[in-house]
C-alpha atoms as a PDB file:
ATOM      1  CA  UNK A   1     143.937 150.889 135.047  1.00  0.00           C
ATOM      2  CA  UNK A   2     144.321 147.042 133.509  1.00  0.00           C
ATOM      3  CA  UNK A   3     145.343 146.994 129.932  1.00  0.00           C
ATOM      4  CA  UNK A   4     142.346 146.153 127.572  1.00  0.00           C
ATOM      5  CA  UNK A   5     142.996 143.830 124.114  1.00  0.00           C
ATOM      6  CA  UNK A   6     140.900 144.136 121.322  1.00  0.00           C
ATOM      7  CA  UNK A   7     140.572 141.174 119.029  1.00  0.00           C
ATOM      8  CA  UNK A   8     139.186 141.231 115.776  1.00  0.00           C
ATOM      9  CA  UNK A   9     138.003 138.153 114.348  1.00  0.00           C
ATOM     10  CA  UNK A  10     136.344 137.208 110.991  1.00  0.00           C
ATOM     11  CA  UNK A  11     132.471 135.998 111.367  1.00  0.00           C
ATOM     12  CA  UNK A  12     129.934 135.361 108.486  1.00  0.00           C
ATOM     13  CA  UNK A  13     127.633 138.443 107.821  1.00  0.00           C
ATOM     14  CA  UNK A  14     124.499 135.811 108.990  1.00  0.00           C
ATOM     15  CA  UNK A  15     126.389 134.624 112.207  1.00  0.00           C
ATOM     16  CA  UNK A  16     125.903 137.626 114.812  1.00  0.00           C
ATOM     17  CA  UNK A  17     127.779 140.189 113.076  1.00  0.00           C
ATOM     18  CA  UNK A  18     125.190 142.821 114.721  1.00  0.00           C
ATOM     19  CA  UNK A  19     125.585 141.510 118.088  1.00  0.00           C
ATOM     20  CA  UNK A  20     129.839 141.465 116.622  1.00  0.00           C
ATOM     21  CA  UNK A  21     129.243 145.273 115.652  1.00  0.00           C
ATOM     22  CA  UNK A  22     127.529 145.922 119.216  1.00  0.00           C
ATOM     23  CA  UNK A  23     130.639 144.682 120.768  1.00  0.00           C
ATOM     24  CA  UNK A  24     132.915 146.909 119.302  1.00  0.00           C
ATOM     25  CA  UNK A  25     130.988 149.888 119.582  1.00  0.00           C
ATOM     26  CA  UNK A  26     130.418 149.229 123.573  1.00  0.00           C
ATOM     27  CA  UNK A  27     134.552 148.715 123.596  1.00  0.00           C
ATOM     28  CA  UNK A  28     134.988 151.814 121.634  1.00  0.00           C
ATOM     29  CA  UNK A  29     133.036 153.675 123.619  1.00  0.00           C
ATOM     30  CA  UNK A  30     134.737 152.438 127.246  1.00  0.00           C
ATOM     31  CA  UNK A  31     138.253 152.912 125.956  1.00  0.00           C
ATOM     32  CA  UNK A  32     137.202 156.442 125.377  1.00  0.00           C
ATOM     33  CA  UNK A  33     135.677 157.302 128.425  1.00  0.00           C
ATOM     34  CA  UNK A  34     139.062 155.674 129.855  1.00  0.00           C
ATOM     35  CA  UNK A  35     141.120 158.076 127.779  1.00  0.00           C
ATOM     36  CA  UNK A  36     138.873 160.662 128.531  1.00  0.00           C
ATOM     37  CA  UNK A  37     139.448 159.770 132.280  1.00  0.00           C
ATOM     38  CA  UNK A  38     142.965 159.999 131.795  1.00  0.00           C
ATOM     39  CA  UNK A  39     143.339 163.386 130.463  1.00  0.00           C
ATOM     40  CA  UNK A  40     141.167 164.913 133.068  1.00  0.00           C
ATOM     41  CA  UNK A  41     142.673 163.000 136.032  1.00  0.00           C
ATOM     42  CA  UNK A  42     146.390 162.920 135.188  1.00  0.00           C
ATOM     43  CA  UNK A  43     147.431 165.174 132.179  1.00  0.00           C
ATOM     44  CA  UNK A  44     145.196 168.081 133.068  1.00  0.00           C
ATOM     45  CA  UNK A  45     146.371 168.351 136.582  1.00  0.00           C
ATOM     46  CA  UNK A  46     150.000 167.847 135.124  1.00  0.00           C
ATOM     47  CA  UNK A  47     149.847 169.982 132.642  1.00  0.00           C
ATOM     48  CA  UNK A  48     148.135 173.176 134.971  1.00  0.00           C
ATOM     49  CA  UNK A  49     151.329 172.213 137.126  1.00  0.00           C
ATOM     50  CA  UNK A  50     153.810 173.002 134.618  1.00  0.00           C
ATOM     51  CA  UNK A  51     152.139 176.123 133.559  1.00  0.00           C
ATOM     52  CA  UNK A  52     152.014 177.132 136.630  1.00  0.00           C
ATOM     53  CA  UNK A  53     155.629 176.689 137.234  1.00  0.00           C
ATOM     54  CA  UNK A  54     157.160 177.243 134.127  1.00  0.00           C
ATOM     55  CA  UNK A  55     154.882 180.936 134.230  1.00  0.00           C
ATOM     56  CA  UNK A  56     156.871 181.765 137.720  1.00  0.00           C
ATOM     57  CA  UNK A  57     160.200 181.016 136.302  1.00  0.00           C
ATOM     58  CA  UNK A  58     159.683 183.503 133.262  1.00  0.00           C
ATOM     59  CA  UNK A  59     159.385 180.636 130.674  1.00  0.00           C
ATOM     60  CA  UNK A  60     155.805 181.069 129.580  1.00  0.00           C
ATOM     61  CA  UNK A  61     155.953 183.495 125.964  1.00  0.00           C
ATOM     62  CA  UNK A  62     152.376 183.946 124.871  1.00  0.00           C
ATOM     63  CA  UNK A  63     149.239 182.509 126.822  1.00  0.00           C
ATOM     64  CA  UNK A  64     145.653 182.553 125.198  1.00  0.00           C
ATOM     65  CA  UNK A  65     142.974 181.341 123.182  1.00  0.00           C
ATOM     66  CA  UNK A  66     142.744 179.890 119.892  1.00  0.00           C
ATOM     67  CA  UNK A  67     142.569 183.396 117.922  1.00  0.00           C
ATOM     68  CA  UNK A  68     144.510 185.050 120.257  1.00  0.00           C
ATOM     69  CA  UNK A  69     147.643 182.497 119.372  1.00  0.00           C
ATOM     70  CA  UNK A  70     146.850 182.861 115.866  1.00  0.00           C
ATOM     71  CA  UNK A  71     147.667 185.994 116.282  1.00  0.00           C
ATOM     72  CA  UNK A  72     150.484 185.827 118.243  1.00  0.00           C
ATOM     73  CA  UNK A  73     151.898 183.581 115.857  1.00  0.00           C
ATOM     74  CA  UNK A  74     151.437 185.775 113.237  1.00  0.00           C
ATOM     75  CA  UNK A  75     152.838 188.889 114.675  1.00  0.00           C
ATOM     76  CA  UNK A  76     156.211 186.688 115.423  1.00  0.00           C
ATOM     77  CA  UNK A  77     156.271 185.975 111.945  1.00  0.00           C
ATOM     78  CA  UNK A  78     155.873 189.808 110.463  1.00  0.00           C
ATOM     79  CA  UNK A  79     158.341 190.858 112.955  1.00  0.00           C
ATOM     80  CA  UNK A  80     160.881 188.242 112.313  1.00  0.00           C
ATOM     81  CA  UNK A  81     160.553 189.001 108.434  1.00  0.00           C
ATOM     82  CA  UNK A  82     161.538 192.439 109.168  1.00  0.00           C
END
């Protein structure tokens, strides 16, 4: 994936600062979908990996979803204060 550079540069407001804005938004938007692309193509995969074998090897404490960790979290805490 090539690097991309963003340069900002100073224009006058009546000199294409629309067509300026455009710009920007259209790079925004493409280094996005390129980190988006990223995290589905590399870190997901990676990360499923290491779950996977760090689950087998006993290493995995709590799994769940958002409330459920909550949760979790909390009970660690009472118990710990105990």
């Amino acid at each position: 994936m090539p690097s991309m550079r963003i340069v900002a540069t100073s224009l006058p407001i009546e000199h294409g600062m629309n067509d300026y804005l455009k710009t920007i938004a259209r790079l925004l938007l493409i280094s996005s979908r390129r980190i988006e692309e990223l995290l589905v193509k590399y870190y997901d995969p990676m990360y499923d990996y290491q779950l996977k074998n760090n689950n087998e090897r006993g290493r995995v404490l709590f799994q769940g979803n958002e409330d459920a960790v909550k949760q979790f979290i909390q009970d660690k805490i009472k118990n710990k204060s105990k």
